[in-house]
C-alpha atoms as a PDB file:
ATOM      1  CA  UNK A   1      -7.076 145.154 231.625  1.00  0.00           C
ATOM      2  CA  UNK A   2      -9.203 142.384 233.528  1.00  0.00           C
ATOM      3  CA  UNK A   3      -9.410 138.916 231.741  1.00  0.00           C
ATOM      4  CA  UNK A   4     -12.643 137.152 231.761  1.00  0.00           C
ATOM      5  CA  UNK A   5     -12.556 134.020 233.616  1.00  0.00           C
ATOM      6  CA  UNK A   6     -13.354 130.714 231.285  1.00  0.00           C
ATOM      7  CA  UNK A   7     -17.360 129.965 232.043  1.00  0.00           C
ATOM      8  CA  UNK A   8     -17.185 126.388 234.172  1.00  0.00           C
ATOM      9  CA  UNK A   9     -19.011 124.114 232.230  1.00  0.00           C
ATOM     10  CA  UNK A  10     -21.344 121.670 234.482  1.00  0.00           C
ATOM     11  CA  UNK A  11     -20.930 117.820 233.903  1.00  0.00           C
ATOM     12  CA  UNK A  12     -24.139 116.708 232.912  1.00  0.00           C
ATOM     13  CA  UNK A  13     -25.070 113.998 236.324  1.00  0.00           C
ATOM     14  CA  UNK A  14     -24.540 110.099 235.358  1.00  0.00           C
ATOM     15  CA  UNK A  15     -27.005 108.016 235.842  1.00  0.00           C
ATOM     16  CA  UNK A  16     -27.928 106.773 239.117  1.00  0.00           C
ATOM     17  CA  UNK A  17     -26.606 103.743 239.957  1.00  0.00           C
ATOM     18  CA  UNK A  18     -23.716 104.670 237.515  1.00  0.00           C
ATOM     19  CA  UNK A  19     -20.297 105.680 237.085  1.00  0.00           C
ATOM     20  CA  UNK A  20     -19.298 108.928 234.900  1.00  0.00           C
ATOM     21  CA  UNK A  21     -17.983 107.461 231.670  1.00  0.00           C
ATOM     22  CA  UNK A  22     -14.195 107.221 231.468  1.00  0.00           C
ATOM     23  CA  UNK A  23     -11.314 107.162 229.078  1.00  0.00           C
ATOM     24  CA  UNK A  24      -9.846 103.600 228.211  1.00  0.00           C
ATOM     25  CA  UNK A  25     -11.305 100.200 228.410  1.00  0.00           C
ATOM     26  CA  UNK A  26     -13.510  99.382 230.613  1.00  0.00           C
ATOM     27  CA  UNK A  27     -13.300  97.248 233.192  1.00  0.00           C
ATOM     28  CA  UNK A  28     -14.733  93.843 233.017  1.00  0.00           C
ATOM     29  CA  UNK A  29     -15.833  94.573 229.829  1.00  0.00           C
ATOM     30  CA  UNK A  30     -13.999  91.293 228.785  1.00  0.00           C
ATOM     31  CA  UNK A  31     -11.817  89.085 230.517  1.00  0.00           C
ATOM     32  CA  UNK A  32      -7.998  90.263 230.389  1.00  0.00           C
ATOM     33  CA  UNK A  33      -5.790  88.070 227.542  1.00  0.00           C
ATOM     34  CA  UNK A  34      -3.731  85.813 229.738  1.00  0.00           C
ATOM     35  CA  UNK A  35       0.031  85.349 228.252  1.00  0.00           C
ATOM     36  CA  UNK A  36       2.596  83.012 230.325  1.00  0.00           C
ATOM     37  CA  UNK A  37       5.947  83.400 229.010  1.00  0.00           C
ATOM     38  CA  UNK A  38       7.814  79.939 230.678  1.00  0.00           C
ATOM     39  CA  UNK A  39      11.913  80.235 230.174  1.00  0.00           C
ATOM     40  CA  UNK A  40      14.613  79.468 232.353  1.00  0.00           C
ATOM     41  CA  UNK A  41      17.494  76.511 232.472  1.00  0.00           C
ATOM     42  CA  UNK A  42      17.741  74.698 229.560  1.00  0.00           C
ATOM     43  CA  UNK A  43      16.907  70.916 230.305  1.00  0.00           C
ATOM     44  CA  UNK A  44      14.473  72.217 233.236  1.00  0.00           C
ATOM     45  CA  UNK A  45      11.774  71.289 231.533  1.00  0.00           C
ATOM     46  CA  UNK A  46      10.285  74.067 228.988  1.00  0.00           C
ATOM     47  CA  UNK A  47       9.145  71.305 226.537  1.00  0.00           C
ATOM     48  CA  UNK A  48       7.013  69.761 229.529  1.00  0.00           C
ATOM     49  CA  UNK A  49       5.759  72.730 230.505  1.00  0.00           C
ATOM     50  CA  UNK A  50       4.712  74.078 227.579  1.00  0.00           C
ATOM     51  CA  UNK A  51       2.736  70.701 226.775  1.00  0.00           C
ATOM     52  CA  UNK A  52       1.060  71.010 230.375  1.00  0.00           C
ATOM     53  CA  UNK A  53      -0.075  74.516 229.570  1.00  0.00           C
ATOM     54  CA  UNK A  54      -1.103  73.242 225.810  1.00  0.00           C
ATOM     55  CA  UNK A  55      -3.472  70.869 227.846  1.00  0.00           C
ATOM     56  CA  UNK A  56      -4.795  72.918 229.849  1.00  0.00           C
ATOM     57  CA  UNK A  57      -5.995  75.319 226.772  1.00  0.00           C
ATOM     58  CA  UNK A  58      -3.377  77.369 225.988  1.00  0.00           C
ATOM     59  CA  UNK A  59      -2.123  78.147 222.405  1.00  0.00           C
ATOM     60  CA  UNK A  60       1.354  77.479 222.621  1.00  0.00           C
ATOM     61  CA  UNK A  61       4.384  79.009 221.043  1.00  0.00           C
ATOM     62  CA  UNK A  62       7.984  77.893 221.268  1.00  0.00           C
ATOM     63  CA  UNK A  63      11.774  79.612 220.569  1.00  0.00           C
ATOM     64  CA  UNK A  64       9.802  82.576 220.025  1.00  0.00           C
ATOM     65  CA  UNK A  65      12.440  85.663 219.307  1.00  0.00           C
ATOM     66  CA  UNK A  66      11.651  88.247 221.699  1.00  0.00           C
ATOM     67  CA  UNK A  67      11.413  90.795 219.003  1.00  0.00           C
ATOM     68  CA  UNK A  68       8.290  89.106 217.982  1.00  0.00           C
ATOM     69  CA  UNK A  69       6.241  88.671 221.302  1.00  0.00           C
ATOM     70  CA  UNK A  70       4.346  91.629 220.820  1.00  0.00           C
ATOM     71  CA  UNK A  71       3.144  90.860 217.207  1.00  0.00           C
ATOM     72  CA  UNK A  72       2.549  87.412 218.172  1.00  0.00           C
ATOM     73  CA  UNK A  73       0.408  88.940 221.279  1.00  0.00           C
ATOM     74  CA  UNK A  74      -1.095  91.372 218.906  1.00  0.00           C
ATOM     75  CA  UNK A  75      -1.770  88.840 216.603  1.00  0.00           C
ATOM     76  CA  UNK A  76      -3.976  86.766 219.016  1.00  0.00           C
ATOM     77  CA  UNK A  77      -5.732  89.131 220.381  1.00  0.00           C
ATOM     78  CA  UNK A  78      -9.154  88.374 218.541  1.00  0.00           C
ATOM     79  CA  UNK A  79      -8.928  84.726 220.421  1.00  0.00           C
ATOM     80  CA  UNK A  80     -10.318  84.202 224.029  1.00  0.00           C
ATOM     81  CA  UNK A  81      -7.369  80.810 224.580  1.00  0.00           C
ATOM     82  CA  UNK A  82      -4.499  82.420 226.379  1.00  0.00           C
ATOM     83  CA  UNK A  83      -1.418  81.888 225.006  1.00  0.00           C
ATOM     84  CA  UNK A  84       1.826  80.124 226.439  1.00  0.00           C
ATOM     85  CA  UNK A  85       5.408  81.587 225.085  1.00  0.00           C
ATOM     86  CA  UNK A  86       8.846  79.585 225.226  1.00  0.00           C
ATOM     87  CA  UNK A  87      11.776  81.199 225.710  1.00  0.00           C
ATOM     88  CA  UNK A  88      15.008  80.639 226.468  1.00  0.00           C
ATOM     89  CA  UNK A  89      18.930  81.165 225.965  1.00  0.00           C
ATOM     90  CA  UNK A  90      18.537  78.806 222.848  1.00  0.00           C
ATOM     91  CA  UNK A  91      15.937  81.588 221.528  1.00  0.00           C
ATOM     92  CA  UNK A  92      17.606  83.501 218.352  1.00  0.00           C
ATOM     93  CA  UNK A  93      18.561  87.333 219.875  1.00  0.00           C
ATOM     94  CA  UNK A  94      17.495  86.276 223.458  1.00  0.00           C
ATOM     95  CA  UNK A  95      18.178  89.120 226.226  1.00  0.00           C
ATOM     96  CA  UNK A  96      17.375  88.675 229.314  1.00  0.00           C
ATOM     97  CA  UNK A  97      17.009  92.259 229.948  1.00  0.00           C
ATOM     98  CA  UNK A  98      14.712  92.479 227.031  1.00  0.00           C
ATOM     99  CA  UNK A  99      12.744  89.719 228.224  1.00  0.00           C
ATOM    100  CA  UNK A 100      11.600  91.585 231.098  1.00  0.00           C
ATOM    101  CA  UNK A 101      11.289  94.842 229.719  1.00  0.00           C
ATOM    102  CA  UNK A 102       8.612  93.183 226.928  1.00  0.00           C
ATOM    103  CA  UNK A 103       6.920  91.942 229.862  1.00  0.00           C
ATOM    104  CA  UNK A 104       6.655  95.127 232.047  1.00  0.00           C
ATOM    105  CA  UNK A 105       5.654  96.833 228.607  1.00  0.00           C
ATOM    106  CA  UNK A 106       2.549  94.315 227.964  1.00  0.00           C
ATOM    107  CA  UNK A 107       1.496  95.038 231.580  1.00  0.00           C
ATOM    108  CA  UNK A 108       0.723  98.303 230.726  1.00  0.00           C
ATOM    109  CA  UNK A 109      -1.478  97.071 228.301  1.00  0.00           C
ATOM    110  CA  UNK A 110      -4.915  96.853 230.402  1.00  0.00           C
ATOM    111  CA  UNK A 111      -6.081  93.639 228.459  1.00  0.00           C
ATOM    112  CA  UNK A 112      -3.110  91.824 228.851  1.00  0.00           C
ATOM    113  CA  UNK A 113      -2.139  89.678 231.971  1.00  0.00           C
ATOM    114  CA  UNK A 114       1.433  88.720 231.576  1.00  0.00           C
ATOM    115  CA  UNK A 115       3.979  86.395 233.697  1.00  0.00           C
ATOM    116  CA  UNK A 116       7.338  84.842 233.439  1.00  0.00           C
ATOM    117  CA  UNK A 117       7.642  81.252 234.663  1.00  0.00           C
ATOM    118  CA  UNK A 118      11.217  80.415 235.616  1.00  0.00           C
ATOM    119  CA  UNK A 119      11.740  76.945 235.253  1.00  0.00           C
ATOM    120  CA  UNK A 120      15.275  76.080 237.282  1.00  0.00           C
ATOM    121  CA  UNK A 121      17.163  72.243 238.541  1.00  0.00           C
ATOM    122  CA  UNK A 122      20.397  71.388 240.293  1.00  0.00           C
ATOM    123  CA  UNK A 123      23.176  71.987 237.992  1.00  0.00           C
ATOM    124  CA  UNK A 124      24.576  68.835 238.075  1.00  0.00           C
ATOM    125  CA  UNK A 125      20.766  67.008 237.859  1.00  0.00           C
ATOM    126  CA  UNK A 126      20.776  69.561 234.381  1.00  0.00           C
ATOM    127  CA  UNK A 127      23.924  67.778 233.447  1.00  0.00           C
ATOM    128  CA  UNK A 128      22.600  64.272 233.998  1.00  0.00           C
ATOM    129  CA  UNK A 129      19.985  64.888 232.009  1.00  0.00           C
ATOM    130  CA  UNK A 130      21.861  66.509 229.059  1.00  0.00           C
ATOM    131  CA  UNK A 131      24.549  63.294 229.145  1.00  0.00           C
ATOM    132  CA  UNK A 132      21.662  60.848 229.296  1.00  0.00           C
ATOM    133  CA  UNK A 133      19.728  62.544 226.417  1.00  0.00           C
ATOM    134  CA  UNK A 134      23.833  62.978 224.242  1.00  0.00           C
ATOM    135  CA  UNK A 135      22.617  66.569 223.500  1.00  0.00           C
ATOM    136  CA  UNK A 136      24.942  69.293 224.024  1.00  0.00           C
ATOM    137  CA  UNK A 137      24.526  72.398 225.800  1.00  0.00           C
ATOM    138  CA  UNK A 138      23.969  75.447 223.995  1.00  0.00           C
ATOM    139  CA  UNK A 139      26.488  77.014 225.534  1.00  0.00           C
ATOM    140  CA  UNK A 140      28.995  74.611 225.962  1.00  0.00           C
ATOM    141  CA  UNK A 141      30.112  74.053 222.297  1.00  0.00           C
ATOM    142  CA  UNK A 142      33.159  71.170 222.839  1.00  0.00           C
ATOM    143  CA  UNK A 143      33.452  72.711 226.468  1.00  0.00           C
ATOM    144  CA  UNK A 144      32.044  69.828 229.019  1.00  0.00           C
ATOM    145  CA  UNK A 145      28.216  70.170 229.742  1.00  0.00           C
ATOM    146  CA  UNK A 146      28.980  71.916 233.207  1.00  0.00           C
ATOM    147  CA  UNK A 147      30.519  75.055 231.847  1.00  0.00           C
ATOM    148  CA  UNK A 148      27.705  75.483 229.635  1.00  0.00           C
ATOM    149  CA  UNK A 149      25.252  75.285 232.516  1.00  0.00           C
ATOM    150  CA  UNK A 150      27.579  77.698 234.735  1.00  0.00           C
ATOM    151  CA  UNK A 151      27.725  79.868 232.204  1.00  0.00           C
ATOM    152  CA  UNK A 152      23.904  79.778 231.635  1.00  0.00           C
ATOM    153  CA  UNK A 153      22.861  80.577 234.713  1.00  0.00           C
ATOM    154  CA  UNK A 154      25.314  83.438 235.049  1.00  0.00           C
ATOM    155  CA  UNK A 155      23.356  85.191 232.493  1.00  0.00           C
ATOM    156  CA  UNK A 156      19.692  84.035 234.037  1.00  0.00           C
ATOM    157  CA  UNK A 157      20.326  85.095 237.214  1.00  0.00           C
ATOM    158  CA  UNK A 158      18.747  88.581 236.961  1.00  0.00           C
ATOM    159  CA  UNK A 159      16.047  86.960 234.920  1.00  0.00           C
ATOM    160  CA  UNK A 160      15.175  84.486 237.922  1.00  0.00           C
ATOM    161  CA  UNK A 161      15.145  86.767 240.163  1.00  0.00           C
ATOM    162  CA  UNK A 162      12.528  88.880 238.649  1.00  0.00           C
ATOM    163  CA  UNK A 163      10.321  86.089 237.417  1.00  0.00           C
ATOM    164  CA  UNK A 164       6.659  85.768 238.667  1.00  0.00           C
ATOM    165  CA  UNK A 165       6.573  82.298 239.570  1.00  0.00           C
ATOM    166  CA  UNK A 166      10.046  79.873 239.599  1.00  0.00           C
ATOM    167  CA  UNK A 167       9.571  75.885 239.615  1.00  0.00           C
ATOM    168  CA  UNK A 168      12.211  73.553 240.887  1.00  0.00           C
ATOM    169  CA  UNK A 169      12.359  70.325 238.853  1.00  0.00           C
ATOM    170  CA  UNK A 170      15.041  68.919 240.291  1.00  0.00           C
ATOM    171  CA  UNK A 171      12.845  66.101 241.852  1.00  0.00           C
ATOM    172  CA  UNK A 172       9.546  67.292 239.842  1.00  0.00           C
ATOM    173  CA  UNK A 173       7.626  64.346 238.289  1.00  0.00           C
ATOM    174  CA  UNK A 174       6.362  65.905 234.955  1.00  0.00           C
ATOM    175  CA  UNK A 175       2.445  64.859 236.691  1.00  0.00           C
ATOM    176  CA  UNK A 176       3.211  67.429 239.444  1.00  0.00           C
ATOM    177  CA  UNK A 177       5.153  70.264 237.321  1.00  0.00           C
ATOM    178  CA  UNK A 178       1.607  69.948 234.874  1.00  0.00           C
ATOM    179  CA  UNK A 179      -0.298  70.188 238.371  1.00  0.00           C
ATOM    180  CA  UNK A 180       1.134  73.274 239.420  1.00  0.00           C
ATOM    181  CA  UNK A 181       1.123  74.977 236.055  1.00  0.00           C
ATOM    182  CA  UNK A 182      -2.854  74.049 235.778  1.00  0.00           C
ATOM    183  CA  UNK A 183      -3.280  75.297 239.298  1.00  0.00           C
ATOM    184  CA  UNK A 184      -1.191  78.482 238.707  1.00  0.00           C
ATOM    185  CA  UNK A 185      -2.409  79.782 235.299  1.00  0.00           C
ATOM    186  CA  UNK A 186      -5.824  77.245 234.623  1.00  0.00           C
ATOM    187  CA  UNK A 187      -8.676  78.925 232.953  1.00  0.00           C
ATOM    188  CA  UNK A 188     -11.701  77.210 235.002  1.00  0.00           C
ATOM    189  CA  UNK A 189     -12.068  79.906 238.015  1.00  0.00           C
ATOM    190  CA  UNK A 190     -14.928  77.782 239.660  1.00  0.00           C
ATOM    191  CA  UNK A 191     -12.492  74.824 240.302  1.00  0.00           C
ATOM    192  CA  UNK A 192     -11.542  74.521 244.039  1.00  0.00           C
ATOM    193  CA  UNK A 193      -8.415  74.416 245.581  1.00  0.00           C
ATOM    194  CA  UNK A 194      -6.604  71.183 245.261  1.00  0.00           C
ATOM    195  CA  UNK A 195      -4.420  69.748 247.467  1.00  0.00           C
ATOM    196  CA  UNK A 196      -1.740  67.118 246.994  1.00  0.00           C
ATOM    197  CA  UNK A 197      -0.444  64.981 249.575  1.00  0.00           C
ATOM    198  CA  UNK A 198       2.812  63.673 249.357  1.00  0.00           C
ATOM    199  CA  UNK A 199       5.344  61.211 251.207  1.00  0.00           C
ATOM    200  CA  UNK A 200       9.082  61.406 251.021  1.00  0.00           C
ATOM    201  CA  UNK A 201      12.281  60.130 252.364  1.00  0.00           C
ATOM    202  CA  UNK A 202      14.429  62.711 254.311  1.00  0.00           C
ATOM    203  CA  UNK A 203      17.117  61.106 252.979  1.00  0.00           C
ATOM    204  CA  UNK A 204      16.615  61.835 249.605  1.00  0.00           C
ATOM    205  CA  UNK A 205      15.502  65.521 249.656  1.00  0.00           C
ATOM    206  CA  UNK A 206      12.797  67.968 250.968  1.00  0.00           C
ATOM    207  CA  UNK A 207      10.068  68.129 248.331  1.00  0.00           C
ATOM    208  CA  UNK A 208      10.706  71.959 246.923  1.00  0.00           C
ATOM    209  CA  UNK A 209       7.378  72.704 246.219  1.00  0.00           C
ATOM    210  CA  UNK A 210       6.247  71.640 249.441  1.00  0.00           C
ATOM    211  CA  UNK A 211       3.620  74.349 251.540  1.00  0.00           C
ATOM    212  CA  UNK A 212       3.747  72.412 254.602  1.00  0.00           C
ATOM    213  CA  UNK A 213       5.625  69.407 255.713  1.00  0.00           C
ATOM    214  CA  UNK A 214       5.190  67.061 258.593  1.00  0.00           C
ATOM    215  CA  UNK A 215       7.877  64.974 260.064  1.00  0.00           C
ATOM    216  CA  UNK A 216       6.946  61.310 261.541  1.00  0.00           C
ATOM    217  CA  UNK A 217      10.485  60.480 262.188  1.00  0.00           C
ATOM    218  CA  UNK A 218       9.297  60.303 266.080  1.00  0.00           C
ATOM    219  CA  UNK A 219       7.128  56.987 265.271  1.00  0.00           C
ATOM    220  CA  UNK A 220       8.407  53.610 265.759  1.00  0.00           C
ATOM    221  CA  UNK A 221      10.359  52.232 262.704  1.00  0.00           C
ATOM    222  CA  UNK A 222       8.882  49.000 260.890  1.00  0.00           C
ATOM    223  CA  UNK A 223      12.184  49.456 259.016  1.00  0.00           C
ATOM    224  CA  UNK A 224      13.960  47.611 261.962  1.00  0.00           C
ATOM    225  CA  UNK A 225      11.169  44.389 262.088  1.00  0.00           C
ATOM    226  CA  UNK A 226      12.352  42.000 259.942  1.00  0.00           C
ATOM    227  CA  UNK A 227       9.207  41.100 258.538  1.00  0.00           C
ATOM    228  CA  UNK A 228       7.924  44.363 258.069  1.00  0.00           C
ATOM    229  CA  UNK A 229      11.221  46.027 256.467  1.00  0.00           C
ATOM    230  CA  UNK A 230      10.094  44.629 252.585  1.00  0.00           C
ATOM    231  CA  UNK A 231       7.004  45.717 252.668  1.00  0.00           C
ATOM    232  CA  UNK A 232       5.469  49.532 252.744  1.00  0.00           C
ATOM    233  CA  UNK A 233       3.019  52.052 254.283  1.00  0.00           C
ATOM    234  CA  UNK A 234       0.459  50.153 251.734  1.00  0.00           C
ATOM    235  CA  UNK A 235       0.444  46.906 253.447  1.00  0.00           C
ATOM    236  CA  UNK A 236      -1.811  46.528 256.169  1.00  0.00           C
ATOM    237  CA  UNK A 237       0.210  44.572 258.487  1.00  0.00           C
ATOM    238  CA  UNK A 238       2.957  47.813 258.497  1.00  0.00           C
ATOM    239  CA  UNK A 239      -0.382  49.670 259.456  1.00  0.00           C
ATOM    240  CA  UNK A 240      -1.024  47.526 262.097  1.00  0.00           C
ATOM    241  CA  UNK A 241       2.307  48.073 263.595  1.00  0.00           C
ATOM    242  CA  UNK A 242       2.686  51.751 263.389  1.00  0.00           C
ATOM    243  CA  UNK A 243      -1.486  52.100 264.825  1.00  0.00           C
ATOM    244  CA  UNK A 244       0.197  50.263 267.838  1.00  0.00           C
ATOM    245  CA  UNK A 245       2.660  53.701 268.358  1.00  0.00           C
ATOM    246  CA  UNK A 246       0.684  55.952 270.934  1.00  0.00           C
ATOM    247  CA  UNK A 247       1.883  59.193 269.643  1.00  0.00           C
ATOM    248  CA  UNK A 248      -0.004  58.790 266.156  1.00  0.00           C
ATOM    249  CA  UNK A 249      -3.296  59.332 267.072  1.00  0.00           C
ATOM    250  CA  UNK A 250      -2.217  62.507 269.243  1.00  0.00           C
ATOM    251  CA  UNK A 251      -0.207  63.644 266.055  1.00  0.00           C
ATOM    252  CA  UNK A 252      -2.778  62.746 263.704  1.00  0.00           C
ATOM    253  CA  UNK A 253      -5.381  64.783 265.995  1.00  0.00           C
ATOM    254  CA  UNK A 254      -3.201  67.664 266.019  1.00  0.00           C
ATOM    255  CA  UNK A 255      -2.695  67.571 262.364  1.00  0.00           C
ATOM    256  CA  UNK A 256      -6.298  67.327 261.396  1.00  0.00           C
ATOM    257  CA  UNK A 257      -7.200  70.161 264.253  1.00  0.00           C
ATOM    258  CA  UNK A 258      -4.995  72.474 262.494  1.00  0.00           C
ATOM    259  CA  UNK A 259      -5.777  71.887 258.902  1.00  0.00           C
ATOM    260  CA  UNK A 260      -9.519  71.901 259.328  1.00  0.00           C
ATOM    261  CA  UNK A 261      -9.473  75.605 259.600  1.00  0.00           C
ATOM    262  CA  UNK A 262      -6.533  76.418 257.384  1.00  0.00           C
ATOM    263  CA  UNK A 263      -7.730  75.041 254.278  1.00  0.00           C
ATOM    264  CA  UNK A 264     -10.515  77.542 253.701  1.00  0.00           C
ATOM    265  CA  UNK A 265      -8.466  79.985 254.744  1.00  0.00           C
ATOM    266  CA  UNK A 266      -5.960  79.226 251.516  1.00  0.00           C
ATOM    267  CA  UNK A 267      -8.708  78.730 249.633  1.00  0.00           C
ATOM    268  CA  UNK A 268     -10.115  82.291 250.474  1.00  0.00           C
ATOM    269  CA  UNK A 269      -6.688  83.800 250.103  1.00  0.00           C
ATOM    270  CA  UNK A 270      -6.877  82.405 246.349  1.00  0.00           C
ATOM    271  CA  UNK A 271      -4.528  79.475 246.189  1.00  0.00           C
ATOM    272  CA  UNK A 272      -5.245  77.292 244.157  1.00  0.00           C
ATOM    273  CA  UNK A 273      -3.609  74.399 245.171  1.00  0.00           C
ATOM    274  CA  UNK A 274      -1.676  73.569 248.782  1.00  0.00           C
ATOM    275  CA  UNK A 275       1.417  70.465 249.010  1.00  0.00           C
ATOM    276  CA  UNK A 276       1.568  68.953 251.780  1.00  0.00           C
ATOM    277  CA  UNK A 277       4.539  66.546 252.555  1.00  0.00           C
ATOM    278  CA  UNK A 278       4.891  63.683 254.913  1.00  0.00           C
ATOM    279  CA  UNK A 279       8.579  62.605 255.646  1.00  0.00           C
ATOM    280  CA  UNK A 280      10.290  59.502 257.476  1.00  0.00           C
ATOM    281  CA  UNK A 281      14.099  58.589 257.048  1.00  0.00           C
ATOM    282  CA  UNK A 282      13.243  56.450 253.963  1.00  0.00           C
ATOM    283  CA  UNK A 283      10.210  57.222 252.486  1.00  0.00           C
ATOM    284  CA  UNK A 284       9.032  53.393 253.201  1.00  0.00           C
ATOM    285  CA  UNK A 285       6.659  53.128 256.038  1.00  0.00           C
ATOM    286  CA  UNK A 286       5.635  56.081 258.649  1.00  0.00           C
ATOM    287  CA  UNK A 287       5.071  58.998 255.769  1.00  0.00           C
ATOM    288  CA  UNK A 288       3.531  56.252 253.341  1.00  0.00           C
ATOM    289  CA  UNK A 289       1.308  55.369 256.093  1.00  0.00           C
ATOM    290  CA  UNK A 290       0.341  59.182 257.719  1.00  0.00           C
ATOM    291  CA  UNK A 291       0.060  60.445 254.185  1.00  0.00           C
ATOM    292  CA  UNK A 292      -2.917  57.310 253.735  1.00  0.00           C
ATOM    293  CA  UNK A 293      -4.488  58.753 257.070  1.00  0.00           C
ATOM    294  CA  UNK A 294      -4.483  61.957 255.943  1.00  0.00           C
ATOM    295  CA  UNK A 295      -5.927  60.860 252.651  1.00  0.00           C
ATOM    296  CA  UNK A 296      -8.832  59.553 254.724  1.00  0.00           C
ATOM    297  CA  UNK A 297      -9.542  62.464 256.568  1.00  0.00           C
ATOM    298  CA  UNK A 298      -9.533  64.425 253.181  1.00  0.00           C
ATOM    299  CA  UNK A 299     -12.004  62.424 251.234  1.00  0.00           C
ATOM    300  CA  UNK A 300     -14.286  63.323 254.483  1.00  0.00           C
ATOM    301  CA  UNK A 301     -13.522  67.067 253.936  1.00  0.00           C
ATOM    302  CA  UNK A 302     -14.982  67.731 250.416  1.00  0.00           C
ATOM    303  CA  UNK A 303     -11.527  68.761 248.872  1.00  0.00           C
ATOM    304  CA  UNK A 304      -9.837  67.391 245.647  1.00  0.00           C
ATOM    305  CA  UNK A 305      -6.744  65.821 245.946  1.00  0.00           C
ATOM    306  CA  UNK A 306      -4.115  64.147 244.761  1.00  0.00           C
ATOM    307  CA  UNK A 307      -1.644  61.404 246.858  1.00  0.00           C
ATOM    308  CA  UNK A 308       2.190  60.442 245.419  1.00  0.00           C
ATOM    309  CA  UNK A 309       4.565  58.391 247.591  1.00  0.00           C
ATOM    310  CA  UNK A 310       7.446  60.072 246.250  1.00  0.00           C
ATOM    311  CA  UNK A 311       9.964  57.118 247.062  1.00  0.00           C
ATOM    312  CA  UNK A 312       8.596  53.723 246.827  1.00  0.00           C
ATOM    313  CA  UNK A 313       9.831  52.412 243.102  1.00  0.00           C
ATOM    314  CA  UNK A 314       6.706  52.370 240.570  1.00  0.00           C
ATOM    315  CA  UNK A 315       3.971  54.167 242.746  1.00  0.00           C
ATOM    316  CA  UNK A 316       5.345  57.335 242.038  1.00  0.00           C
ATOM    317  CA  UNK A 317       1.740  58.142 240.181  1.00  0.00           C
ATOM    318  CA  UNK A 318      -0.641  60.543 241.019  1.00  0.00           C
ATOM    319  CA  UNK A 319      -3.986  59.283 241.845  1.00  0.00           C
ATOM    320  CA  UNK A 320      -7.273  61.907 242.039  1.00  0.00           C
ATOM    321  CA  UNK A 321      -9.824  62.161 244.322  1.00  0.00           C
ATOM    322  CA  UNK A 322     -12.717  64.789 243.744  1.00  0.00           C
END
């Protein structure tokens, strides 16, 4: 006995200029809920973080039980303000594992844009900071400080390693950990990239968050003028001496030559802010002084920016432009 084939029934034609209606929300129908979930070492710097993100227009939320990030999402999600989560080992139940696996849930969640910022130092800068502050380590108990940060990161490690965005604070002024988290995660999509220009000392550590970094090593050292070796990039007669070096303006050509076309391309690639870092042997003179030439040629370029001389005592501030 033949069976009747089920009639086709014909899709009545969208209209033009239109997609056929689909199950599930649509798209662009109303900008995604933005959660950033910031954890990592204890002492890193959560507390900062979290304030940075607060300022920036988040709702924040801190020692938040994993259990409850999904009614606290849930609960919020009448609110445009994304939301900013602390978490860490200090957390009541925390898991790691479970950590991630809310995460990866809330992804599947089309309104929902969800990262994990791991927030990670030197262990032994972690245990300065937990002797200066007398606190003890969570996981120390009346073990010494160290253990409890071993120990710590023994149980993070999977956790940093599947993290969306991890910060170094080991040499992070809390101005630049607040510029990267407003950079990474801010709400204003019209703002331009920013760059920040920094000088350093080679002898006291690469800046880690550093996107590119110049050397000026190769340029005569005012260090070794006596009259020169108190003062800084800052002081025009330091200036005059390093202008006097014939390799600066060929570097500083260079530089600018290359740059010039790279910065819209970061900009077009999305990122929304770029560190550049100028190093000498002590962070005194040469990188103080390229990093003030560079400053110049910036302000001439229409981009933000901000300038830090990383190691000259008391003018480790940020200062805008644009």
């Amino acid at each position: 006995m033949a069976t009747k084939k089920p009639k086709r029934v014909a899709r009545k034609a969208a209209p033009k200029g239109k997609a056929p209606a689909k199950g599930g929300p649509k798209k662009n129908a109303k900008a995604a809920h933005q959660i950033v979930v910031v954890t990592g070492m204890s002492g890193a710097g959560k507390s900062l973080a979290l304030r940075a993100l607060e300022d920036a227009g988040f709702e924040t939320v801190d020692n938040l039980p994993v259990a409850l990030l999904h009614a606290v999402v849930a609960a919020g999600g009448g609110t445009e303000r994304p939301l900013a989560v602390g978490i860490d080992v200090r957390t009541r139940d925390f898991d790691a594992a479970e950590l991630l696996a809310a995460r990866e849930a809330m992804r599947r969640h089309a309104g929902l844009v969800t990262n994990i910022v791991f927030l990670d130092a030197d262990s032994e800068v972690l245990g300065q900071r937990y002797t200066e502050s007398r606190r003890p380590h969570p996981l120390a108990e009346d073990l010494p400080v160290s253990v409890g940060v071993e120990t710590e990161r023994r149980l993070l490690s999977a956790l940093r390693e599947h993290s969306d965005v991890v910060l170094d604070t080991t040499r992070l002024a809390p101005a630049d950990l607040k510029r990267i988290l407003v950079g990474q995660f801010g709400q204003d999509k019209r703002r331009k990239m920013h760059v920040f220009l920094m000088s350093f000392a080679y002898r006291n550590g690469l800046p880690r968050d550093a996107d590119l970094v110049f050397d000026v090593r190769f340029l005569k050292n005012p260090h070794y003028v006596p009259n020169l070796r108190a003062k800084t990039g800052l002081d025009a007669a330091v200036g005059r001496y390093i202008e006097k070096d014939p390799a600066l303006g060929t570097f500083l050509e260079r530089v600018t030559a290359m740059l010039k076309p790279l910065l819209p391309l970061y900009a077009q690639e999305g990122k929304s802010y770029l560190t550049i870092a100028v190093g000498c042997t002590g962070g005194q003179h040469r990188s103080v002084y390229v990093t003030e030439r560079l400053k110049t040629w910036l302000s001439g370029q229409k981009v933000a920016f901000d300038v830090r001389h990383r190691d000259i005592p008391g003018r480790a501030t940020t200062r805008r432009n644009g």
